[in-house]
C-alpha atoms as a PDB file:
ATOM      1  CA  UNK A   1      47.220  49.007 -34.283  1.00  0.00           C
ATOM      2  CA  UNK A   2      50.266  47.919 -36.328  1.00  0.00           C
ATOM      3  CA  UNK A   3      51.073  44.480 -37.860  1.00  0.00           C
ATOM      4  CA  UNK A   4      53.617  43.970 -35.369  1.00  0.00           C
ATOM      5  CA  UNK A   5      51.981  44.067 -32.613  1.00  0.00           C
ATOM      6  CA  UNK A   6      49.502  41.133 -33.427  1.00  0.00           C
ATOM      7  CA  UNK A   7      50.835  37.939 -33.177  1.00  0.00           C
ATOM      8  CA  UNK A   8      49.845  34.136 -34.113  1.00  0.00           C
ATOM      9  CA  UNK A   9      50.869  31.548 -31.679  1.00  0.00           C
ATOM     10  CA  UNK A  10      51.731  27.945 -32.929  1.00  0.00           C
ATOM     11  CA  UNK A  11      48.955  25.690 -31.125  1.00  0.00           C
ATOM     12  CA  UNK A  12      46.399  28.161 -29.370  1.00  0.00           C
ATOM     13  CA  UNK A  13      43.437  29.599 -31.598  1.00  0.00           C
ATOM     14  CA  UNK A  14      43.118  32.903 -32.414  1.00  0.00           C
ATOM     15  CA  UNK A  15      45.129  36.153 -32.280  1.00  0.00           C
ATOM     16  CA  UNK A  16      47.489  38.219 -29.874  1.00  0.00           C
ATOM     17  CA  UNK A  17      48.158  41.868 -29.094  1.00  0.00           C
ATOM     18  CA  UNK A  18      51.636  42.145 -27.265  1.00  0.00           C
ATOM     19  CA  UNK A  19      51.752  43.777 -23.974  1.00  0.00           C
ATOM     20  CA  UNK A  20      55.522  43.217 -23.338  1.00  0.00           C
ATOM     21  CA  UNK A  21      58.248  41.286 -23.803  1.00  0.00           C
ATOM     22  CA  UNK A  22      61.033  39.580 -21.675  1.00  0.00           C
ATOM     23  CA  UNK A  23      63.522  37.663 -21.911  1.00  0.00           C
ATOM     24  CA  UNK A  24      62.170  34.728 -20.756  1.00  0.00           C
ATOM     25  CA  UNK A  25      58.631  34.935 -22.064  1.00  0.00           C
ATOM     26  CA  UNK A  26      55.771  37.770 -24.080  1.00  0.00           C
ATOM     27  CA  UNK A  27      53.027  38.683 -22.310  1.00  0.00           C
ATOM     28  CA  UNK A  28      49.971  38.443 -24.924  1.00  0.00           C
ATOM     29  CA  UNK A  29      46.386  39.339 -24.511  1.00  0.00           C
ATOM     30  CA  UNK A  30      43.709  37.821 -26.796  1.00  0.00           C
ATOM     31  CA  UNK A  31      42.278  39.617 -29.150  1.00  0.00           C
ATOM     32  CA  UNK A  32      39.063  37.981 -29.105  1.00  0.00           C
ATOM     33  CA  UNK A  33      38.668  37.206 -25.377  1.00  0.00           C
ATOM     34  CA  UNK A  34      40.915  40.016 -24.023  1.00  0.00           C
ATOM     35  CA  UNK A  35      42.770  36.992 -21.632  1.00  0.00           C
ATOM     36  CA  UNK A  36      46.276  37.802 -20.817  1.00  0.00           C
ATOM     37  CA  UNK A  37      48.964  35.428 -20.727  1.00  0.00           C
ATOM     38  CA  UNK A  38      52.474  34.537 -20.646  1.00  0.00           C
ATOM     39  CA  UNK A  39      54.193  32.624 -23.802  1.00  0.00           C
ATOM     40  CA  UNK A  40      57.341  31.255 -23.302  1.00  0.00           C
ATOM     41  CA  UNK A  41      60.218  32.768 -25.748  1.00  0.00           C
ATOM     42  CA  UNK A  42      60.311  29.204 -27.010  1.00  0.00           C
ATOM     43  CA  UNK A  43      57.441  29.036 -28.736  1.00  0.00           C
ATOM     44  CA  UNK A  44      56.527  29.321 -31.985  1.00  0.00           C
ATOM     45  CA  UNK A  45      55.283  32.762 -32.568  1.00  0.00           C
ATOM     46  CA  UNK A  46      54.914  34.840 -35.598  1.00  0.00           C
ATOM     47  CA  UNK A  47      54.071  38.761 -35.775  1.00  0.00           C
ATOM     48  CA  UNK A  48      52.293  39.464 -39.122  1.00  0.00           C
ATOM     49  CA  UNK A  49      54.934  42.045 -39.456  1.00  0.00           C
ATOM     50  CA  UNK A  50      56.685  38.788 -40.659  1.00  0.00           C
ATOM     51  CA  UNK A  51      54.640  36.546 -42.703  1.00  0.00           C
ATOM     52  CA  UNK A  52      54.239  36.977 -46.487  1.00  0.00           C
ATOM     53  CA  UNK A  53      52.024  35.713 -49.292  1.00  0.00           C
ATOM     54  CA  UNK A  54      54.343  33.974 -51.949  1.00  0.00           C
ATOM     55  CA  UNK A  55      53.440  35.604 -55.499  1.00  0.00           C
ATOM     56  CA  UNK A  56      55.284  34.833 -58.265  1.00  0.00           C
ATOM     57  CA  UNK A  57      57.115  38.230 -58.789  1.00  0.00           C
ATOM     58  CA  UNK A  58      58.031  38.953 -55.135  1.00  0.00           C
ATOM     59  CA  UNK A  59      56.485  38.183 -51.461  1.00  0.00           C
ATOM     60  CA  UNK A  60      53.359  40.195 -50.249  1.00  0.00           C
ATOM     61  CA  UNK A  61      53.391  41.877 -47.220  1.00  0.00           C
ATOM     62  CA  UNK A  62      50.557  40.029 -45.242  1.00  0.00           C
ATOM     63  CA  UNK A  63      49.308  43.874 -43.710  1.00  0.00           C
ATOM     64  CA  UNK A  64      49.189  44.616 -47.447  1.00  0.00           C
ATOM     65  CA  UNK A  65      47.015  41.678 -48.644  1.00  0.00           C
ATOM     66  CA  UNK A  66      44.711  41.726 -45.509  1.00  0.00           C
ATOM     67  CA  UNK A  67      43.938  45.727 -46.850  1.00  0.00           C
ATOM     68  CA  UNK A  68      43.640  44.500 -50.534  1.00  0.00           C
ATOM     69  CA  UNK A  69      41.068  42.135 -49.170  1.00  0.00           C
ATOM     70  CA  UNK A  70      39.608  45.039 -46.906  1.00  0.00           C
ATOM     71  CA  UNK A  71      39.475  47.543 -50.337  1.00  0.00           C
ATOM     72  CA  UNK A  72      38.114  44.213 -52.452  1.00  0.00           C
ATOM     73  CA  UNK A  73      35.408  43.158 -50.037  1.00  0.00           C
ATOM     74  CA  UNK A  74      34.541  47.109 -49.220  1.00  0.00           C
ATOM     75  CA  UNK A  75      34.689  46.040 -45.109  1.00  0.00           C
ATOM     76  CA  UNK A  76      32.676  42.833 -45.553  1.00  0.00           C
ATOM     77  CA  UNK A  77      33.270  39.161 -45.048  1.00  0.00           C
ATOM     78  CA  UNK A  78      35.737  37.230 -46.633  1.00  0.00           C
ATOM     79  CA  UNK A  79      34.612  33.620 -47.217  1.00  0.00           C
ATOM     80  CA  UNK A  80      34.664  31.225 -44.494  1.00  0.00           C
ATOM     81  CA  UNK A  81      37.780  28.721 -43.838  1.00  0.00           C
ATOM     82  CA  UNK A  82      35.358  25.759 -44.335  1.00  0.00           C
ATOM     83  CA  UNK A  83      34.472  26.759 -47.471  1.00  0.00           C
ATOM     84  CA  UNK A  84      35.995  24.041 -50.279  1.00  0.00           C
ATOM     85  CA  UNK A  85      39.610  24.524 -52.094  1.00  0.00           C
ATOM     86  CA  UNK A  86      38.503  25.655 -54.978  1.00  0.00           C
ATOM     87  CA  UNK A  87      36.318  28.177 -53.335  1.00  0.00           C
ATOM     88  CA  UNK A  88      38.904  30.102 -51.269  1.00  0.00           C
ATOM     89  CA  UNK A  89      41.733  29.620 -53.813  1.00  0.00           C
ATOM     90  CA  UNK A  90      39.737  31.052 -56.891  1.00  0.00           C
ATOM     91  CA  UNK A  91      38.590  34.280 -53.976  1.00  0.00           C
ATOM     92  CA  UNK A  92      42.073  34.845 -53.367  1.00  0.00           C
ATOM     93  CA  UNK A  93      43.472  34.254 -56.563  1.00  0.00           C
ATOM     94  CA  UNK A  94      40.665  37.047 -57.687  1.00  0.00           C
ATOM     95  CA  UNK A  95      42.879  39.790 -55.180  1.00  0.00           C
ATOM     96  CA  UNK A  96      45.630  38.833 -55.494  1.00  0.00           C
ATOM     97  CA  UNK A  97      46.547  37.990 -59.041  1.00  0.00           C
ATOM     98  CA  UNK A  98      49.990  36.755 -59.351  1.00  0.00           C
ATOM     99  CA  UNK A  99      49.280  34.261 -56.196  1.00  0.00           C
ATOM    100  CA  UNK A 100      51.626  31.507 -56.948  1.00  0.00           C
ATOM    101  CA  UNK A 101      49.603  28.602 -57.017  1.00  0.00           C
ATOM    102  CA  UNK A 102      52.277  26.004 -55.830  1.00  0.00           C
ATOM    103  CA  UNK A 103      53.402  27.222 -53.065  1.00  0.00           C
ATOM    104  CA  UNK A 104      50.431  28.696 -50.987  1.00  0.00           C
ATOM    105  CA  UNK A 105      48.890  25.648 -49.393  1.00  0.00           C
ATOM    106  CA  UNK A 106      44.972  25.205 -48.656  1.00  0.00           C
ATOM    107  CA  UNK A 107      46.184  25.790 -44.925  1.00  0.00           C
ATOM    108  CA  UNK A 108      47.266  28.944 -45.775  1.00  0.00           C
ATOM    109  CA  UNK A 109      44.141  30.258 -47.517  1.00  0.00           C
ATOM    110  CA  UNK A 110      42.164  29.342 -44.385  1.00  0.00           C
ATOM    111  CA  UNK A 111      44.477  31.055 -41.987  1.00  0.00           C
ATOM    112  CA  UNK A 112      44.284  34.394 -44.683  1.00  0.00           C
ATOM    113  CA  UNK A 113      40.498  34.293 -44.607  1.00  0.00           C
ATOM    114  CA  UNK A 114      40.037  33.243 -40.515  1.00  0.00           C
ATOM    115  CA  UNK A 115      42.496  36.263 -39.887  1.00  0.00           C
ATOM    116  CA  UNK A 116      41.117  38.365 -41.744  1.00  0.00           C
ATOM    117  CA  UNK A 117      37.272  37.994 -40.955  1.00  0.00           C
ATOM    118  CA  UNK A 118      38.964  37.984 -37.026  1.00  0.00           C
ATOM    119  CA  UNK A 119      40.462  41.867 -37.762  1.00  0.00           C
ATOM    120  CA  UNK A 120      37.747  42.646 -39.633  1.00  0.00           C
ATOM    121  CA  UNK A 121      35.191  41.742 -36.844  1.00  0.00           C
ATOM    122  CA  UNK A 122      37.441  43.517 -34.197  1.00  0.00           C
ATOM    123  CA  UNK A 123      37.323  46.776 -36.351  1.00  0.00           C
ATOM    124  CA  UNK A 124      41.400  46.827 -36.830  1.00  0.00           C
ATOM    125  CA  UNK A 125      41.414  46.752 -40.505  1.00  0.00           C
ATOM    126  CA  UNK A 126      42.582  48.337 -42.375  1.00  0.00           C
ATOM    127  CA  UNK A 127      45.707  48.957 -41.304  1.00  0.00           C
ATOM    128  CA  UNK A 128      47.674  52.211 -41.729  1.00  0.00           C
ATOM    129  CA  UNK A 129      50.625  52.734 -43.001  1.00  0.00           C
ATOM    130  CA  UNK A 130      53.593  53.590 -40.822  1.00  0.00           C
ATOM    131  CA  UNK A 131      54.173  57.299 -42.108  1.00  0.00           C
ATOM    132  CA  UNK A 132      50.547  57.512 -41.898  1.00  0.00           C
ATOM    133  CA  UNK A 133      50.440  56.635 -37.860  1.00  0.00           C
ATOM    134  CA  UNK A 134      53.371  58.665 -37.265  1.00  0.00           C
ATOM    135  CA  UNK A 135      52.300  61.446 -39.428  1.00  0.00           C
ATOM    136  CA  UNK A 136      48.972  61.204 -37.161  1.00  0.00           C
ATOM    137  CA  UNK A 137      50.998  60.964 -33.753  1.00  0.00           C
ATOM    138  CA  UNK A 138      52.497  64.504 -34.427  1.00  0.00           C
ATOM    139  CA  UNK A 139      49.328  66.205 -36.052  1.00  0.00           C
ATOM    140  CA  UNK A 140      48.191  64.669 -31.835  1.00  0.00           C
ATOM    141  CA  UNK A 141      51.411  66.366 -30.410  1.00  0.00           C
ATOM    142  CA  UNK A 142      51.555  69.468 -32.448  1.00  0.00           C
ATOM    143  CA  UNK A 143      48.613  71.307 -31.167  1.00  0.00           C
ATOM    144  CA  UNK A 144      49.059  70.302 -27.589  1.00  0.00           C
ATOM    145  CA  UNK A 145      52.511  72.368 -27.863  1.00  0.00           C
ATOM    146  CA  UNK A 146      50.351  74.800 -29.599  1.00  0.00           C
ATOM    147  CA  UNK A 147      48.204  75.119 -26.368  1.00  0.00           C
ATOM    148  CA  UNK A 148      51.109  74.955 -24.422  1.00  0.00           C
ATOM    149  CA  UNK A 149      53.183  78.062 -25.793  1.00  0.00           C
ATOM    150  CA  UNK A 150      49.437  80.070 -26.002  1.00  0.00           C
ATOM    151  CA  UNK A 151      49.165  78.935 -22.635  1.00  0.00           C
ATOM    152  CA  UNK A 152      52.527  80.262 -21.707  1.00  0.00           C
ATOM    153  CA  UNK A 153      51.874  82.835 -23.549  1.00  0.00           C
ATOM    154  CA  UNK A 154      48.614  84.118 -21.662  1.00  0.00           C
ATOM    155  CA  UNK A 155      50.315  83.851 -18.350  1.00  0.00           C
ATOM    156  CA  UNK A 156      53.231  86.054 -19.803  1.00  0.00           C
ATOM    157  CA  UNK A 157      50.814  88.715 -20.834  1.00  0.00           C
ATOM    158  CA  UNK A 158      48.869  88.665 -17.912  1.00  0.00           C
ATOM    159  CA  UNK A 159      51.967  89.288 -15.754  1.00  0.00           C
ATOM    160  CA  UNK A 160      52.426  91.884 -17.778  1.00  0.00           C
ATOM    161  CA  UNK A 161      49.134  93.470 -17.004  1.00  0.00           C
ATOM    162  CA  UNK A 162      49.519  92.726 -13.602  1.00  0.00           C
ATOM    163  CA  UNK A 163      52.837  94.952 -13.767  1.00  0.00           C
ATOM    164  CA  UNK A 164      51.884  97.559 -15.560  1.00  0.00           C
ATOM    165  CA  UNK A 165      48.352  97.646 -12.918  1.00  0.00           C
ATOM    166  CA  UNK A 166      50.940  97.611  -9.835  1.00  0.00           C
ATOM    167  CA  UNK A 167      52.642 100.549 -11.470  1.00  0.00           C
END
């Protein structure tokens, strides 16, 4: 699964895999629950393809935090959002480094950690990188056409026989 296909929805809990989109609304499914529904296109939505981490040299990727927590924590738990300030600051302050300090709010660390313990729990971390899935997809394709041409192949030389028996 790819950081664009999850989405968080402004005002209902949890996270979303989309299913489809139209104009007037996106189908979702829960993540947790495996509900589908229907959100309308004016709601607030964000796809984590599209959220960042504010650092003080540039933004952060939030797929490329959530695996620097994954690599940091070695697949285990990342503190829990009701841990105190100081608590989930300092653990994500100890990943990622250059965090700047002013402008990621407590709100934010929560969401990081609830998100992440959420994908972690559901097995979806980390997350590959997009040459990496499409480098996968056609190692998938590339021996099916193998098959295919041997396949093809095999019929051709049995025709053959088959001639060569009728002759």
């Amino acid at each position: 699964m790819q950081p664009k296909d999850i989405l968080a929805i402004s005002g209902k809990p949890g996270l979303y895999k989309v299913l489809n989109t139209t104009q007037r609304a996106i189908v979702v499914e829960s993540m947790r629950e495996g509900k589908r529904s229907a959100v309308p296109s004016s709601a607030r939505v964000s796809s984590f393809e599209d959220i960042s981490i504010f650092t003080y040299d540039e933004d952060l990727p939030l797929s490329e935090v959530l695996n620097t927590l994954h690599g940091h924590l070695k697949g285990g738990e990342a503190p829990n959002s009701k841990e105190s300030h100081d608590t989930l600051r300092a653990f994500v302050t100890e990943v990622v480094t250059d965090l700047d300090q002013e402008r990621v709010y407590h709100s934010d660390l929560k969401k990081l950690c609830t998100w992440y313990n959420e994908l972690n729990s559901l097995g979806v971390l980390p997350f590959a990188a997009a040459e990496d899935e499409e480098q996968s997809t056609e190692a998938k394709e590339a021996p099916v056409e193998e098959e295919e041409a041997a396949a093809e192949g095999s019929v051709e030389e049995v025709s053959e026989d088959e001639a060569a028996a009728e002759e």
